[in-house]
Protein backbone atom coordinates (compact mmCIF):
# COMPACT_ATOMS: atom_id res chain seq x y z
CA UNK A 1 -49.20 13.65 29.36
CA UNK A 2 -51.86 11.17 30.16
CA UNK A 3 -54.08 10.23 26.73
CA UNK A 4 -57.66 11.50 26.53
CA UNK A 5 -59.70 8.30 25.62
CA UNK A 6 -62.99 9.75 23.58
CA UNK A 7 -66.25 7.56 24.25
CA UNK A 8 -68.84 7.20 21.32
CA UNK A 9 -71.80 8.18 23.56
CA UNK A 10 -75.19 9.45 22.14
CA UNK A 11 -77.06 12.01 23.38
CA UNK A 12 -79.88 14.35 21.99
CA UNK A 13 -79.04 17.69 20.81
CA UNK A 14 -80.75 20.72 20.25
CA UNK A 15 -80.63 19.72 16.50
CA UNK A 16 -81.90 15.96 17.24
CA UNK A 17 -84.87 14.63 16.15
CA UNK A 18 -86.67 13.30 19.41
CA UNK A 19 -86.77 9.28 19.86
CA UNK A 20 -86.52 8.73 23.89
CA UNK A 21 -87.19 4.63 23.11
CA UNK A 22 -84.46 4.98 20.67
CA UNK A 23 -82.05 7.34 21.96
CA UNK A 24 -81.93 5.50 25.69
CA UNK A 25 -81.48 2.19 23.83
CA UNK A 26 -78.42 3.25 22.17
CA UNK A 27 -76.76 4.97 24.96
CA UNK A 28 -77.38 1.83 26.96
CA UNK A 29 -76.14 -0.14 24.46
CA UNK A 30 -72.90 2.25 24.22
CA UNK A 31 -72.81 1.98 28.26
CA UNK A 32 -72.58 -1.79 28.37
CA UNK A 33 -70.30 -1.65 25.92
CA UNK A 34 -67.51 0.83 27.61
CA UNK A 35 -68.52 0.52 31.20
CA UNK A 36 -67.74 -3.49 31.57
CA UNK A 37 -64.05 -2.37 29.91
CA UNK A 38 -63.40 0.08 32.85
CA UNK A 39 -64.35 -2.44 35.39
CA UNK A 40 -67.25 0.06 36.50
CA UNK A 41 -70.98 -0.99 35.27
CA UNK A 42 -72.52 0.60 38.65
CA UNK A 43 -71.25 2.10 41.18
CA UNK A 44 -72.42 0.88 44.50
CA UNK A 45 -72.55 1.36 48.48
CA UNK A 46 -72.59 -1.30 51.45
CA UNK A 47 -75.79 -0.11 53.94
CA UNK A 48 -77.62 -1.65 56.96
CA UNK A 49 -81.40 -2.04 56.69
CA UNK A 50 -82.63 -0.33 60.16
CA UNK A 51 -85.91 0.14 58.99
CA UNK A 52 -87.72 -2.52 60.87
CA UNK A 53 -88.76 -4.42 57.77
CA UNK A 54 -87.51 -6.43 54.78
CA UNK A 55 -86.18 -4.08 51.93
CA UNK A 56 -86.97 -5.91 48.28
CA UNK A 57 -84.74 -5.95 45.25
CA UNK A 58 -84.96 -3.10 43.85
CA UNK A 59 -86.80 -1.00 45.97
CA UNK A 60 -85.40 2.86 46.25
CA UNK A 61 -83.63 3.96 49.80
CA UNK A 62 -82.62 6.26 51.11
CA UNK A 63 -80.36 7.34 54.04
CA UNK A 64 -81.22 6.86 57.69
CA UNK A 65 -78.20 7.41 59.26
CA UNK A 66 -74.79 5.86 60.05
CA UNK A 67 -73.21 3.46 62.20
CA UNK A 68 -70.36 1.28 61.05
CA UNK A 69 -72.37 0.87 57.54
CA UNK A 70 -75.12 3.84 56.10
CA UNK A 71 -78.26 3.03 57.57
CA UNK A 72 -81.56 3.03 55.25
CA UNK A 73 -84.95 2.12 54.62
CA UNK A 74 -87.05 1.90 52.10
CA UNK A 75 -88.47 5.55 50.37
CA UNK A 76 -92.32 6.16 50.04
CA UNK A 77 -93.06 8.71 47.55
CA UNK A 78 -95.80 10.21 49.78
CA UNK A 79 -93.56 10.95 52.75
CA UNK A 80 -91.21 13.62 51.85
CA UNK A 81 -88.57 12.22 55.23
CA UNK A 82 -87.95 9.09 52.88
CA UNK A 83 -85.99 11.64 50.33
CA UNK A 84 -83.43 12.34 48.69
CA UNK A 85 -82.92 8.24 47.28
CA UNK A 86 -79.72 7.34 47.61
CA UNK A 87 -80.24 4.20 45.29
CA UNK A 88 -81.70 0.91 44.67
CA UNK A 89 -81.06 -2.68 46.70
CA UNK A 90 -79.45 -5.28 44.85
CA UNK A 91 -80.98 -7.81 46.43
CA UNK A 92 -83.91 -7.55 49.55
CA UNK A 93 -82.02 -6.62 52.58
CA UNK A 94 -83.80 -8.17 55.70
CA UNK A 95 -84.13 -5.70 58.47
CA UNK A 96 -80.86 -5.91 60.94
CA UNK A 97 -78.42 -7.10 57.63
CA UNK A 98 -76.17 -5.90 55.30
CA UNK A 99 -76.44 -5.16 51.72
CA UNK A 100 -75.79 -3.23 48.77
CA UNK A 101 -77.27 -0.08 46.80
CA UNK A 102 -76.88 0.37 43.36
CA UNK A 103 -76.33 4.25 43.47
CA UNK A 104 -75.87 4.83 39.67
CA UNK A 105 -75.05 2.37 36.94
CA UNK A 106 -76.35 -0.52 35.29
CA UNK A 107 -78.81 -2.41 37.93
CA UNK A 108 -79.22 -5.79 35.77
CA UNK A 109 -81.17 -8.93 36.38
CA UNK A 110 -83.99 -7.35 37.85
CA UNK A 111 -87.56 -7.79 37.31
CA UNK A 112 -88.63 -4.97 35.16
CA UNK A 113 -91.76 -7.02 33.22
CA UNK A 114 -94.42 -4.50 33.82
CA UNK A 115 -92.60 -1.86 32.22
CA UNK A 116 -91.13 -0.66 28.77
CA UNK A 117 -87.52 -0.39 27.61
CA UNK A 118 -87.29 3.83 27.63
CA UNK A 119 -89.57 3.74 31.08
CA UNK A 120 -88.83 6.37 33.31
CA UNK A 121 -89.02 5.09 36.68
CA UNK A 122 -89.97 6.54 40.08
CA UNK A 123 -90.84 6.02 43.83
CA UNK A 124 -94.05 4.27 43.85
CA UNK A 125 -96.71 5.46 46.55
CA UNK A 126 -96.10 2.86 48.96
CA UNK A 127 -92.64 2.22 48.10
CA UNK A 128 -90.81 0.12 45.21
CA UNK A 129 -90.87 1.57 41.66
CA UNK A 130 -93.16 2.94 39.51
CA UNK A 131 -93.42 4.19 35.51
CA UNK A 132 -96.45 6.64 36.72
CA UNK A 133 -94.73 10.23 38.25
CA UNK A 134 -96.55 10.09 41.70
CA UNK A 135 -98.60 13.37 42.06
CA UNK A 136 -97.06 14.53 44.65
CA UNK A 137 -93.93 14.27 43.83
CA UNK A 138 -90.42 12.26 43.36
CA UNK A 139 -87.93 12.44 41.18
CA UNK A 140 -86.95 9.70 38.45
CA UNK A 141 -84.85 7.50 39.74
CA UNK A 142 -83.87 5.41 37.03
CA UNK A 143 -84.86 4.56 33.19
CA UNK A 144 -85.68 0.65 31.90
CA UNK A 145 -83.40 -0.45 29.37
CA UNK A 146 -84.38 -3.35 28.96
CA UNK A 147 -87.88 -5.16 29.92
CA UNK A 148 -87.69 -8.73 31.68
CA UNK A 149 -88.92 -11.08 34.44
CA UNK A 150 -85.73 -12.50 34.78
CA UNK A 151 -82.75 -10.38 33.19
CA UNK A 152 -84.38 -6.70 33.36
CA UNK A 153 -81.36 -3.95 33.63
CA UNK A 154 -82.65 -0.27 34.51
CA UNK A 155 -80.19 2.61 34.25
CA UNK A 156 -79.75 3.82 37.98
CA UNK A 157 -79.45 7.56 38.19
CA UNK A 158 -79.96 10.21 40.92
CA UNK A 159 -82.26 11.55 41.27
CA UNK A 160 -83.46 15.18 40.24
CA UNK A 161 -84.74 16.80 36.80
CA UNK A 162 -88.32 16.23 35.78
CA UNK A 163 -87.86 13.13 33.28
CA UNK A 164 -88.24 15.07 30.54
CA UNK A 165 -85.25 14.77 27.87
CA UNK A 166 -83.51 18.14 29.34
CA UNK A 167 -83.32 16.30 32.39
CA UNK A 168 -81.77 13.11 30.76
CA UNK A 169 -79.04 15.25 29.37
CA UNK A 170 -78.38 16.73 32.52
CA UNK A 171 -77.99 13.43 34.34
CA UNK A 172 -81.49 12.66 34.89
């Protein structure tokens, strides 16, 4: 019989005093700590950028299509045909090329100065990400973990709940 290995993860209860900052920061902490161990801190997904224009690190995608790779482009939260995101680009992905998605994980070394650690981010209007829920809509797509020019790490999820703590617990 295989042995059950029991992770130390934090989560808000029903019983739980409410600290989002607080609460996100030690589940990320507990993340880094047992994800590196498994060999899995994000999962990812090898694309083609068909889109017609350079996709920046980062920026949400979603799925175009298929030929020998998935084929995406960068999602808009105004346009309701960029959705649902199927992650964020590791690095920019020049249109024609290859690259990678985060799809959930630990996205680090990414610029994530103009926000705050316990940020929930999602599509910005034009594209990219945002800490403001666009009015018409998109789901969170991720939550800073830690704030940075330089080493930034955001906690890729998919994307669906309303960013409210229910929605965290759920899987964001």
């Amino acid at each position: 019989m295989a042995e059950t290995t029991i992770y130390d993860l934090p989560f808000p209860t029903d019983t739980d005093p409410v600290d989002v900052a607080g609460d996100i920061q030690a589940l990320a902490e507990r993340i880094e700590a047992v994800l590196p161990g498994l060999g899995l801190p994000y999962f990812t997904h090898e694309v083609t950028n068909n889109s017609g224009a350079t996709i920046a690190k980062g920026d949400p995608i979603y799925a175009t299509g298929f030929t020998t790779k998935t084929t995406v482009a960068k999602s808009i939260s105004t346009d309701i045909a960029t959705f649902p995101v199927i992650g964020l680009a590791t690095t920019s992905i020049s249109n024609g090329s290859d690259g990678v998605a985060i799809i959930s994980g630990i996205f680090t070394g990414v610029n994530t100065s103009s926000y705050t650690a316990g940020n929930i981010l999602y599509v910005g209007t034009t594209g990219g990400l945002t800490a403001t829920k666009p009015a018409g809509g998109s789901g969170a797509v991720g939550v800073v973990l830690k704030a940075n020019s330089t080493t930034g790490v955001i906690l890729v999820t998919p994307p669906k709940g309303n960013g409210t703590w229910g929605a965290v617990k759920a899987g964001l």
